[in-house]
PDB file of N, CA and C in Angstrom:
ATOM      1  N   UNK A   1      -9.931 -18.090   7.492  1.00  0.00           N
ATOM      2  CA  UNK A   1      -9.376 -16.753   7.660  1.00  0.00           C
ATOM      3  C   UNK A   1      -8.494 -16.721   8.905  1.00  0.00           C
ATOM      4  N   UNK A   2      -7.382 -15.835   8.993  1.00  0.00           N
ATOM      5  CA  UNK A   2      -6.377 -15.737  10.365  1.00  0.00           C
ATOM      6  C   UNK A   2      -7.012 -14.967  11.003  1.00  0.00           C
ATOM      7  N   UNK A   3      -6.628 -15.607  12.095  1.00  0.00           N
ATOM      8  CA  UNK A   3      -6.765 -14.385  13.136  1.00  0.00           C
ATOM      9  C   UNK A   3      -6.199 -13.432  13.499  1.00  0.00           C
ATOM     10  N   UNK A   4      -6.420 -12.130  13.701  1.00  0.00           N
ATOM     11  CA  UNK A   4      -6.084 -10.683  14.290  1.00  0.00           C
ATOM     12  C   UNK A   4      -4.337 -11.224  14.405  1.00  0.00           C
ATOM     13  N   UNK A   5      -3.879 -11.908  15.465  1.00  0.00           N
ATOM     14  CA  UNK A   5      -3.117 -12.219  15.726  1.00  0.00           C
ATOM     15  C   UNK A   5      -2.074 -12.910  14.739  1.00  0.00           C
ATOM     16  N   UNK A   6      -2.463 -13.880  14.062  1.00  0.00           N
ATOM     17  CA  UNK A   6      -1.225 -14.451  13.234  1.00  0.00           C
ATOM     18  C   UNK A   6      -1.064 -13.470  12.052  1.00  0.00           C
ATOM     19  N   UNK A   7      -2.248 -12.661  11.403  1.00  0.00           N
ATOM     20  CA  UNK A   7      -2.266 -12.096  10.497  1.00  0.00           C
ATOM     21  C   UNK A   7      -0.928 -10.793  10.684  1.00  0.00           C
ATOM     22  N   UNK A   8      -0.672 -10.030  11.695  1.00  0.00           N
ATOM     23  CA  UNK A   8      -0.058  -9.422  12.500  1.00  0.00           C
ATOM     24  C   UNK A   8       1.700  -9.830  12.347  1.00  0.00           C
ATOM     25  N   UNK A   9       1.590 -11.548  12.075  1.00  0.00           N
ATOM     26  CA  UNK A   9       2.717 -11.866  11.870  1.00  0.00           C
ATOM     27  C   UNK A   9       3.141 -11.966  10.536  1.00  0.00           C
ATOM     28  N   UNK A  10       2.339 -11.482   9.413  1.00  0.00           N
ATOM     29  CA  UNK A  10       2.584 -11.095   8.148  1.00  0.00           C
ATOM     30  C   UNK A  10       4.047 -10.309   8.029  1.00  0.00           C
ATOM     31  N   UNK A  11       4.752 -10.943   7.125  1.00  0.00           N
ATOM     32  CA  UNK A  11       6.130  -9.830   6.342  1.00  0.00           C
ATOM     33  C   UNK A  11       5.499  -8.857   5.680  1.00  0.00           C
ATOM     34  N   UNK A  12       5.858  -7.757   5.558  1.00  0.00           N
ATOM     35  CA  UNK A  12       5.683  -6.472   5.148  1.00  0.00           C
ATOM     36  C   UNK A  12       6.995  -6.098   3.924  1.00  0.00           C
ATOM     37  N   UNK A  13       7.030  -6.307   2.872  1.00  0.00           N
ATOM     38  CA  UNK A  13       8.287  -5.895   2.323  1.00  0.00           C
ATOM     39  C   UNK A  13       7.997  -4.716   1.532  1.00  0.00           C
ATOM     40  N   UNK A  14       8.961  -3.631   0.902  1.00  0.00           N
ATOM     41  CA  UNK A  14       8.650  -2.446   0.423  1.00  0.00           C
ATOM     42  C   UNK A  14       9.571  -2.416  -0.986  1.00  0.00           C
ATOM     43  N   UNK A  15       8.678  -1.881  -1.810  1.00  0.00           N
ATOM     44  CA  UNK A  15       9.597  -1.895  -2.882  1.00  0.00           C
ATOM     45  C   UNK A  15      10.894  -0.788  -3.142  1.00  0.00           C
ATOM     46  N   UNK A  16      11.832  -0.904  -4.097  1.00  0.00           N
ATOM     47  CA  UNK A  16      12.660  -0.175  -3.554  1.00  0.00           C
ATOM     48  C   UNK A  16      11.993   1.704  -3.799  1.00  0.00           C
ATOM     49  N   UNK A  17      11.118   1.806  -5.057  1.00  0.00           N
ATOM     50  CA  UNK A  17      10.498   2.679  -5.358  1.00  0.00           C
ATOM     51  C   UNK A  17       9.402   3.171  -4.242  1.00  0.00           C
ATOM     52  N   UNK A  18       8.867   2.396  -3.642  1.00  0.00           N
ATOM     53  CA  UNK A  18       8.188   2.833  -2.751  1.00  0.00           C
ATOM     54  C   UNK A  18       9.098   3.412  -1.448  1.00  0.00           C
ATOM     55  N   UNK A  19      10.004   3.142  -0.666  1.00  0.00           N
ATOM     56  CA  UNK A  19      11.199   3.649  -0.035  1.00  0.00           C
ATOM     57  C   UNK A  19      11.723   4.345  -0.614  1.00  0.00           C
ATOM     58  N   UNK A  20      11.958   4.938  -1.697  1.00  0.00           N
ATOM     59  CA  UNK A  20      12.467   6.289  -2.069  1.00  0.00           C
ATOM     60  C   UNK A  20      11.425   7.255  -2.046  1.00  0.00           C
ATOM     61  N   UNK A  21      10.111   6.887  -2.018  1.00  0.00           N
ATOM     62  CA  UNK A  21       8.781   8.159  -1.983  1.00  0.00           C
ATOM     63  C   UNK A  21       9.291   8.364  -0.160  1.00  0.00           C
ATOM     64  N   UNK A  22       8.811   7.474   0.174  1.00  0.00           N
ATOM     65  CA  UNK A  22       8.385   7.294   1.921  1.00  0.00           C
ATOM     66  C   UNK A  22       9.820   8.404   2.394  1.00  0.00           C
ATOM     67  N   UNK A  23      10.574   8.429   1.831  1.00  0.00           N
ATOM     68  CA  UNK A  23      11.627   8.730   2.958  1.00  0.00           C
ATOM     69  C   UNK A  23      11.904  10.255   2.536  1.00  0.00           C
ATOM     70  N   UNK A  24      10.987  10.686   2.068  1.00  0.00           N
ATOM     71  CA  UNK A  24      10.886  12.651   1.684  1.00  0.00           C
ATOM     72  C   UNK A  24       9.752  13.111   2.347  1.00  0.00           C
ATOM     73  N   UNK A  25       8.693  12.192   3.132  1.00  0.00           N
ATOM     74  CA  UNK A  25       7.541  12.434   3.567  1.00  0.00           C
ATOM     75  C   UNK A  25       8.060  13.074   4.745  1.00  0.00           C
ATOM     76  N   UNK A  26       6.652  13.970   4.792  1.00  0.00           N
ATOM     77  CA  UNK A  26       6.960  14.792   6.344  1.00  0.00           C
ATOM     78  C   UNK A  26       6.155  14.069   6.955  1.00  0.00           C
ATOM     79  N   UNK A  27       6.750  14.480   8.819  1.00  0.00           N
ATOM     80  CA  UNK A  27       6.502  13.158   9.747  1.00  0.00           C
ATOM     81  C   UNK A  27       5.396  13.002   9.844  1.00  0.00           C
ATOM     82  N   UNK A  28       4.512  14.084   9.746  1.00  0.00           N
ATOM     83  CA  UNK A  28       2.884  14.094   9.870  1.00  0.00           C
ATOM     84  C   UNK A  28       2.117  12.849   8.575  1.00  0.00           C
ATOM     85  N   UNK A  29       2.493  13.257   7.467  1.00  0.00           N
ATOM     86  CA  UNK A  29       2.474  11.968   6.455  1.00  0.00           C
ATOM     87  C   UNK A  29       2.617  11.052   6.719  1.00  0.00           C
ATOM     88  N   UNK A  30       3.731  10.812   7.148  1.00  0.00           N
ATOM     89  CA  UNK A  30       4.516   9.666   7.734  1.00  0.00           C
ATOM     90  C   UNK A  30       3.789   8.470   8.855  1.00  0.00           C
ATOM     91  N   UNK A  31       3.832   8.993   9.097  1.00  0.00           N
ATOM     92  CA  UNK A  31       2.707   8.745  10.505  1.00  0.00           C
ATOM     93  C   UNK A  31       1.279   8.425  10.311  1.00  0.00           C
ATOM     94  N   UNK A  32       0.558   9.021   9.254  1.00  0.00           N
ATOM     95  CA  UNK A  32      -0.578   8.284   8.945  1.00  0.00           C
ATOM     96  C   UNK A  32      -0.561   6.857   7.634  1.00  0.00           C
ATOM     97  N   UNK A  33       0.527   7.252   6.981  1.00  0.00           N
ATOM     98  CA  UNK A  33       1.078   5.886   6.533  1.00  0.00           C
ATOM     99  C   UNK A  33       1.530   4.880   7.641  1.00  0.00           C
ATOM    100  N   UNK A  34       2.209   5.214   8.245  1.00  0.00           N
ATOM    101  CA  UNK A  34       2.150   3.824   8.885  1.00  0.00           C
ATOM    102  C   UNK A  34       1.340   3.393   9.429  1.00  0.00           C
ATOM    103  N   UNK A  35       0.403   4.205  10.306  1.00  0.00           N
ATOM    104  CA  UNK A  35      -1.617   3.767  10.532  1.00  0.00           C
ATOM    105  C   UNK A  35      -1.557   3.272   9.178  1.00  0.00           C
ATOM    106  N   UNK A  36      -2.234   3.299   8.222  1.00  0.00           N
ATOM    107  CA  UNK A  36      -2.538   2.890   6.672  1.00  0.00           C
ATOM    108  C   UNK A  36      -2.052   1.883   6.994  1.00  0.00           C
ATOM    109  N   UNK A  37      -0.593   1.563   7.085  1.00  0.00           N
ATOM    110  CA  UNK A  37       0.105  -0.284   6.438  1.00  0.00           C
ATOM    111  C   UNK A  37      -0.511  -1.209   7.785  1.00  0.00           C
ATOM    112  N   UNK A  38      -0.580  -0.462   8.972  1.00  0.00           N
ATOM    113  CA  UNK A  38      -0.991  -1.485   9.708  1.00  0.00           C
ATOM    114  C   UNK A  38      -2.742  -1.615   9.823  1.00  0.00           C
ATOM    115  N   UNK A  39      -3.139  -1.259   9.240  1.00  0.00           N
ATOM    116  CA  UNK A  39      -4.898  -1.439   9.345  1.00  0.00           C
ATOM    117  C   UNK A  39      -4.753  -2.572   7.820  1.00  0.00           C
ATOM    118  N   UNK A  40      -3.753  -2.028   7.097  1.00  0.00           N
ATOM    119  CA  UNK A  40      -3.934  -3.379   5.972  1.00  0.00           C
ATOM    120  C   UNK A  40      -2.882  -4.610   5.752  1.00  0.00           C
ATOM    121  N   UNK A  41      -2.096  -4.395   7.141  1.00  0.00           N
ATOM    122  CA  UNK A  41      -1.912  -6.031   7.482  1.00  0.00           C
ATOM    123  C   UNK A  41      -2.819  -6.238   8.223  1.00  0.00           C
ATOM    124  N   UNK A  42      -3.458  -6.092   9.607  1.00  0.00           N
ATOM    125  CA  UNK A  42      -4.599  -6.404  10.215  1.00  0.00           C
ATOM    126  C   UNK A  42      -5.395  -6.760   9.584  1.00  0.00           C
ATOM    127  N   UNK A  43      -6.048  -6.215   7.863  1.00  0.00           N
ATOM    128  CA  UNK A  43      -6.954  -6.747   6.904  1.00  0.00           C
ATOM    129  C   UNK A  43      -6.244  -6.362   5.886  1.00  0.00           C
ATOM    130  N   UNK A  44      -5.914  -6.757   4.816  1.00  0.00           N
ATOM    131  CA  UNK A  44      -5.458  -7.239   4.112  1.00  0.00           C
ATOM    132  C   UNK A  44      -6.217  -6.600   2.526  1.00  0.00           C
ATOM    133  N   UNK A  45      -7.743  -7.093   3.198  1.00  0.00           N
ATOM    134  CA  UNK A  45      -8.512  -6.811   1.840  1.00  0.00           C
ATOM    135  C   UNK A  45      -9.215  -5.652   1.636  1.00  0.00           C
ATOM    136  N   UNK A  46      -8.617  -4.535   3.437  1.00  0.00           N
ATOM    137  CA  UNK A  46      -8.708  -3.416   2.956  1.00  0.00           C
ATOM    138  C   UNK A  46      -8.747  -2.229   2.485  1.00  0.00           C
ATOM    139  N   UNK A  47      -7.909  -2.297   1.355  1.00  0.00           N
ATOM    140  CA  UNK A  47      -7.868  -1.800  -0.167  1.00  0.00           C
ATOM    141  C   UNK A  47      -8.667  -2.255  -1.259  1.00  0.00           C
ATOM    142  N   UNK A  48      -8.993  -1.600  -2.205  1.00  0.00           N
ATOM    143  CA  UNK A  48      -9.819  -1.672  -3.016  1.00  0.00           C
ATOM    144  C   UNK A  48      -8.817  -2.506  -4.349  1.00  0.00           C
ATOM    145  N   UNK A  49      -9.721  -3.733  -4.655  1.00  0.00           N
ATOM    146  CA  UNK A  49      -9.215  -4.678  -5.810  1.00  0.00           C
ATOM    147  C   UNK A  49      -8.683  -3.992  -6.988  1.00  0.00           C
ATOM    148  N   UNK A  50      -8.021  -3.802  -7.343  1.00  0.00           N
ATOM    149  CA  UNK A  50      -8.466  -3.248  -8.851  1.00  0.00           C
ATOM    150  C   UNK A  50      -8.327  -4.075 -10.168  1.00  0.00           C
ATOM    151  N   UNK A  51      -8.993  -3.752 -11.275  1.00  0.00           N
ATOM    152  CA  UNK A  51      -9.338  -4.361 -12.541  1.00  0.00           C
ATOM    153  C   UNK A  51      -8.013  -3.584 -13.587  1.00  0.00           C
ATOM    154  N   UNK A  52      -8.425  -4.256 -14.881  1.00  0.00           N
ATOM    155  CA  UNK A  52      -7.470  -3.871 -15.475  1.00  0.00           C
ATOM    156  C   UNK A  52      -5.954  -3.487 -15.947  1.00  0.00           C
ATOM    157  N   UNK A  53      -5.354  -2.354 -15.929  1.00  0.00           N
ATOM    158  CA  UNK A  53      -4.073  -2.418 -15.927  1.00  0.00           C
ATOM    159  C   UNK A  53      -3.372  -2.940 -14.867  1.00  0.00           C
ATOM    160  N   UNK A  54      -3.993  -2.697 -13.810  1.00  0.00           N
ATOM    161  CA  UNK A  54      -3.884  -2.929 -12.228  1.00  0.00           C
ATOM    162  C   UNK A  54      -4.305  -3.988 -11.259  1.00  0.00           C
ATOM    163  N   UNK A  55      -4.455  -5.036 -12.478  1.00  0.00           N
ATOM    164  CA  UNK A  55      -5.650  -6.098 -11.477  1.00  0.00           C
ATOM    165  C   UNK A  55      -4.538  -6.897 -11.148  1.00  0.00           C
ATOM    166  N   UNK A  56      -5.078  -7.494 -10.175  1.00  0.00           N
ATOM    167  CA  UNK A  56      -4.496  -7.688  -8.760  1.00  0.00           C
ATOM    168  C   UNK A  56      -3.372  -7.217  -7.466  1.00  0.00           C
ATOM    169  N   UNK A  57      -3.855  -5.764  -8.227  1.00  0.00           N
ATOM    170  CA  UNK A  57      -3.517  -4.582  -7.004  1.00  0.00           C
ATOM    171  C   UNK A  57      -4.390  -4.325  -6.270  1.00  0.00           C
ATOM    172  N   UNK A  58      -3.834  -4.028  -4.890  1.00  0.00           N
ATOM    173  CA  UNK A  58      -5.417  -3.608  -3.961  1.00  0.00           C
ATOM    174  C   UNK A  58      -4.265  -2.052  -3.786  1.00  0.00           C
ATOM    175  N   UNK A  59      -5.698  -1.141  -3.743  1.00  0.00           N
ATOM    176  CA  UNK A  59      -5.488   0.157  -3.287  1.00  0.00           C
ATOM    177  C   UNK A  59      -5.689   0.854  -2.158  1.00  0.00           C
ATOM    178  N   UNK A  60      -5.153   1.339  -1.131  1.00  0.00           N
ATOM    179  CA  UNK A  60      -5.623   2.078   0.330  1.00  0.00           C
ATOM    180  C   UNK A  60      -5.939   3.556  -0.179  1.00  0.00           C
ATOM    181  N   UNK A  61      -6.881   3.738   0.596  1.00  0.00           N
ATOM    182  CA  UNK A  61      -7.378   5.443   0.717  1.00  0.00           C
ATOM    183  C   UNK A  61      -6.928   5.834   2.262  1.00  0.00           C
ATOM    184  N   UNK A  62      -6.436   6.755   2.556  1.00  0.00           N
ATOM    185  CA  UNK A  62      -6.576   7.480   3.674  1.00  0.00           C
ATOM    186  C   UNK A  62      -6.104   9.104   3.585  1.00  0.00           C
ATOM    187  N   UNK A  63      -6.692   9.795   4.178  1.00  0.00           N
ATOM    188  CA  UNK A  63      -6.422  11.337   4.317  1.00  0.00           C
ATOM    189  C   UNK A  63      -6.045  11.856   5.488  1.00  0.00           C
ATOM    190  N   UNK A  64      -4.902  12.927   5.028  1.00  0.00           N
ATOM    191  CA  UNK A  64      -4.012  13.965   6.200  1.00  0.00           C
ATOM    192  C   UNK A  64      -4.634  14.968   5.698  1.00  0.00           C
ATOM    193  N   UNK A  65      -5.186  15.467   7.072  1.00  0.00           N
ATOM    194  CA  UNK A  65      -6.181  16.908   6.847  1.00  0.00           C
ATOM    195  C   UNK A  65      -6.777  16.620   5.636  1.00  0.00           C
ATOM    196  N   UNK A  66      -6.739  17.831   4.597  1.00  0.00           N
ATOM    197  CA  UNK A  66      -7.874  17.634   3.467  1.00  0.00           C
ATOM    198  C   UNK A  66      -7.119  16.632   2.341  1.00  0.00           C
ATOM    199  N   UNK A  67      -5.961  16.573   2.545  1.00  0.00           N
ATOM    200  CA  UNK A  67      -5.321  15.800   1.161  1.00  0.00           C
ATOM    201  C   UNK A  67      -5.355  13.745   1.569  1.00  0.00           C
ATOM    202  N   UNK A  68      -5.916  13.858  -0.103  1.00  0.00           N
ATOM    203  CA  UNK A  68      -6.344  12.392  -0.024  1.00  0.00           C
ATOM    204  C   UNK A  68      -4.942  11.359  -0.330  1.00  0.00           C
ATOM    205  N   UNK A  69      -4.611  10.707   0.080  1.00  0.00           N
ATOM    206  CA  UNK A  69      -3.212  10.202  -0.198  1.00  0.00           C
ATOM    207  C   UNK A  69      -3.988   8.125  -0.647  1.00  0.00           C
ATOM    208  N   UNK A  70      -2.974   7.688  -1.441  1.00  0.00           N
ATOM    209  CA  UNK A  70      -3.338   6.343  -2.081  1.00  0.00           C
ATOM    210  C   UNK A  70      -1.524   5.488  -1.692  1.00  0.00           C
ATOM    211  N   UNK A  71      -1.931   4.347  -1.357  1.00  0.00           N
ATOM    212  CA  UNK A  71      -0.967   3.425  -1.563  1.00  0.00           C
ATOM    213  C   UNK A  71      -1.291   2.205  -2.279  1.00  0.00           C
ATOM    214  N   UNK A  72       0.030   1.422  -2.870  1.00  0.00           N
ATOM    215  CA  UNK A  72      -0.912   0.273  -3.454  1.00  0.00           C
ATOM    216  C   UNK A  72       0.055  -0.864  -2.909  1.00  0.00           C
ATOM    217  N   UNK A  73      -0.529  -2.088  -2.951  1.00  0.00           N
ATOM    218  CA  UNK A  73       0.268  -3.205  -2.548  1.00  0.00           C
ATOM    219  C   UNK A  73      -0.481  -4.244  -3.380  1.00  0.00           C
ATOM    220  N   UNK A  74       0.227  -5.901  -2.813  1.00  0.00           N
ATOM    221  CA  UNK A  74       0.099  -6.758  -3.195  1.00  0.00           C
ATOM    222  C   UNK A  74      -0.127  -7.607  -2.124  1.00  0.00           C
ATOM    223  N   UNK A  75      -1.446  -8.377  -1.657  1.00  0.00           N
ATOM    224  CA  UNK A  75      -1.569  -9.599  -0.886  1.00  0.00           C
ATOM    225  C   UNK A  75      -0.884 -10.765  -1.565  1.00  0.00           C
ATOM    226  N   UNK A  76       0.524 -11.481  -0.954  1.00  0.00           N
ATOM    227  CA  UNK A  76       1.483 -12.291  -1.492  1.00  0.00           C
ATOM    228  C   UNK A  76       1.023 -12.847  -0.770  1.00  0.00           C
ATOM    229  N   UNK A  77      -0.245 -13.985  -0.305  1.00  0.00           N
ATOM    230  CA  UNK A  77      -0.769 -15.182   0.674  1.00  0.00           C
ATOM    231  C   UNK A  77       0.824 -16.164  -0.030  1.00  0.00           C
ATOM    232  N   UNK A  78       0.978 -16.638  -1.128  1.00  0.00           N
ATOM    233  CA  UNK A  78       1.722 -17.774  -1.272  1.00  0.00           C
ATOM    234  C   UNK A  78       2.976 -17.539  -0.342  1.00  0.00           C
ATOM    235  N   UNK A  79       3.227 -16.235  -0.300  1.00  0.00           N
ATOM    236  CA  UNK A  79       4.795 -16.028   0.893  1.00  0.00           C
ATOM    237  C   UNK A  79       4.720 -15.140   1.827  1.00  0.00           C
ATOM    238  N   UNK A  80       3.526 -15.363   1.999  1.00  0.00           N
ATOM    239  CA  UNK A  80       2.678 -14.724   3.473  1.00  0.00           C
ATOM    240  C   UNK A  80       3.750 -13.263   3.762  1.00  0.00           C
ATOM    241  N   UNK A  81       2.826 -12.339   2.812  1.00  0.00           N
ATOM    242  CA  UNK A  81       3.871 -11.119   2.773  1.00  0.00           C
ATOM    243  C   UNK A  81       2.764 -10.222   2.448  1.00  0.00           C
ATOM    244  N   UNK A  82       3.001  -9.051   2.321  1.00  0.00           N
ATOM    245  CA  UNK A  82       2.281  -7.801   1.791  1.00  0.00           C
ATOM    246  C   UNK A  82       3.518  -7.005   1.102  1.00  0.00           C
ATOM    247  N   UNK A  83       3.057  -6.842  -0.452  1.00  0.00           N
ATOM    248  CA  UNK A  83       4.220  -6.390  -1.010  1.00  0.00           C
ATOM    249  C   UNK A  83       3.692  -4.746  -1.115  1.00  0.00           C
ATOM    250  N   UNK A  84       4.338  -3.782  -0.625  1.00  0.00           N
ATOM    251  CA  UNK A  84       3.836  -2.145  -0.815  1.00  0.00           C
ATOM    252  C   UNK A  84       4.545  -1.413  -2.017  1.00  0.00           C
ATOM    253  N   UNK A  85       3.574  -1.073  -2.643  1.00  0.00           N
ATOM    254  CA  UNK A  85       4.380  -0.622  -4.699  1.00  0.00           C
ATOM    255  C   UNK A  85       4.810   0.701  -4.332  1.00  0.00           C
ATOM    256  N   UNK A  86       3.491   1.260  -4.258  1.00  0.00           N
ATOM    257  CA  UNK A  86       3.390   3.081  -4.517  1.00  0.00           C
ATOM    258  C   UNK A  86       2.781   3.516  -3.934  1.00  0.00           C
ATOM    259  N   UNK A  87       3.059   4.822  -3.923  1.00  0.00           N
ATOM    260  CA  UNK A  87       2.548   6.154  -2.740  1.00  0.00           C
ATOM    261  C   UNK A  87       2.146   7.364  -3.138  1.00  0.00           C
ATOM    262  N   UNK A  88       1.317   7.909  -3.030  1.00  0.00           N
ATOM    263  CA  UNK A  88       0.895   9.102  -3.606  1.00  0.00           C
ATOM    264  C   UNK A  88      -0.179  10.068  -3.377  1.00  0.00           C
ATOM    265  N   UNK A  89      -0.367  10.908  -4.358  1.00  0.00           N
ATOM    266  CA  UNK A  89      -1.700  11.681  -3.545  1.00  0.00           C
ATOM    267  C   UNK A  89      -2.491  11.439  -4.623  1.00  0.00           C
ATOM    268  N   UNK A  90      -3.258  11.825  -4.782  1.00  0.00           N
ATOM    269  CA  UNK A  90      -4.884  11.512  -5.359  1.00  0.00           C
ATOM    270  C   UNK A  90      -4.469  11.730  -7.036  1.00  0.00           C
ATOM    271  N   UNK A  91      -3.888  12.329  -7.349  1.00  0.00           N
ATOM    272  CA  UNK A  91      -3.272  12.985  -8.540  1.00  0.00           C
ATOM    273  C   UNK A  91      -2.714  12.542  -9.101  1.00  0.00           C
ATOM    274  N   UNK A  92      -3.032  12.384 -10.418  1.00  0.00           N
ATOM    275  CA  UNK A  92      -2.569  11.583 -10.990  1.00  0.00           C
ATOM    276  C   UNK A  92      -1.903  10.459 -10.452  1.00  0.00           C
ATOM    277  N   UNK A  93      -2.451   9.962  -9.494  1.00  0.00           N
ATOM    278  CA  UNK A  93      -1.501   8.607  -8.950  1.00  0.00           C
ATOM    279  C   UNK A  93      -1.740   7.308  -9.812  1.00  0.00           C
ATOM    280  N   UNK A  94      -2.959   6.803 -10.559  1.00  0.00           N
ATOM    281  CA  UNK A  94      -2.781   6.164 -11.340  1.00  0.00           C
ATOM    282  C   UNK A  94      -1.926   5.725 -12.693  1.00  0.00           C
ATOM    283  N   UNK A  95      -1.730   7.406 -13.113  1.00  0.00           N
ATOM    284  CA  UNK A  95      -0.349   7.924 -14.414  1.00  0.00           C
ATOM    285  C   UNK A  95       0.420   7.391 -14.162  1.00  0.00           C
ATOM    286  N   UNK A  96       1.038   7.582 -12.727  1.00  0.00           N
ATOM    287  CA  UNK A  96       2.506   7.512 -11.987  1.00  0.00           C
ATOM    288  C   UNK A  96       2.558   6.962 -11.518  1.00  0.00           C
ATOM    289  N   UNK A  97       1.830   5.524 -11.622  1.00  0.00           N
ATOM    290  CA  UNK A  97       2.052   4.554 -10.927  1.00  0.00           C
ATOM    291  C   UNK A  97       2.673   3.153 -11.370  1.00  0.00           C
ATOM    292  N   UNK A  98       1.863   3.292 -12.979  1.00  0.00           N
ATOM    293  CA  UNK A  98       3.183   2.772 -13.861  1.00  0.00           C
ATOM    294  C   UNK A  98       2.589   1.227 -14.289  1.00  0.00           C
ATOM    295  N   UNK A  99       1.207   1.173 -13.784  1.00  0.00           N
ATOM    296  CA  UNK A  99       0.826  -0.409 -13.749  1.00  0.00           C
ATOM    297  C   UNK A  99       1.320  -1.660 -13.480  1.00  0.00           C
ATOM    298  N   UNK A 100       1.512  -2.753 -14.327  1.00  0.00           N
ATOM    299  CA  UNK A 100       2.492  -3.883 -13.891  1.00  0.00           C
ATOM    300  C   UNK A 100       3.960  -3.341 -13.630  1.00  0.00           C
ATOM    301  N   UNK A 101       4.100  -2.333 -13.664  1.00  0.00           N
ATOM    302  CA  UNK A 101       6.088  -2.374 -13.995  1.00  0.00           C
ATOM    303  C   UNK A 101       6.721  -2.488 -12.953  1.00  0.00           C
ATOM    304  N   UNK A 102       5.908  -2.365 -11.318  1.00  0.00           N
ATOM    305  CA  UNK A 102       5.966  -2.323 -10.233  1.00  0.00           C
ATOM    306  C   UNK A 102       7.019  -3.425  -9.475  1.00  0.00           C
ATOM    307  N   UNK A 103       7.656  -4.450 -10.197  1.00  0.00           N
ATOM    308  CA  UNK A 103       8.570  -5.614  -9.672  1.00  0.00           C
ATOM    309  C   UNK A 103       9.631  -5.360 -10.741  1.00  0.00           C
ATOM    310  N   UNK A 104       9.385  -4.937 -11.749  1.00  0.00           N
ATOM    311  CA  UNK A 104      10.823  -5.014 -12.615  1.00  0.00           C
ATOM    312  C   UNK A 104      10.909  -3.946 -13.971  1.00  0.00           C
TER     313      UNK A 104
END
């Protein structure tokens, strides 16, 4: 496993769909997403795995005030990256998230 430190030196890339959510967010949002991406480059694994339509997506939970907000990514170890799909709130975020279609 890396340490704190090299892990830190992980690429972060964003999809282009995910940069068109992010950039309507208000700053308060904003701002706890980026807490969110950096607690899951620091760890990586934590987001929740998911199965099925979605397997080998990991999912983040975190909440602004009462609203529960979800992101999803991809641990890319082969190109030492974290790929970030989608953004959303609790709602229907699985619908709209679109499953594999997330690269093409």
């Amino acid at each position: 496993m890396k340490s704190r430190d090299e892990s830190l030196e992980r690429g972060v890339v964003a999809t282009g769909r995910f940069n068109r959510i992010v950039k309507k967010l208000s700053p308060r949002v904003k701002a706890a997403l980026d807490e969110a991406i950096r607690i899951v480059i620091s760890d990586p694994e934590a987001g929740r795995m998911k199965v099925g339509d979605l397997a080998g997506i990991r999912v983040y939970k975190f909440k602004v005030k009462t609203q529960l907000y979800l992101f999803s990514y991809i641990d890319d170890v082969d190109n030492d990256r974290i790929v970030l799909l989608y953004f959303g709130t609790h709602e229907n975020f699985y619908r709209d998230h679109g499953g594999k279609d997330w690269l093409g």
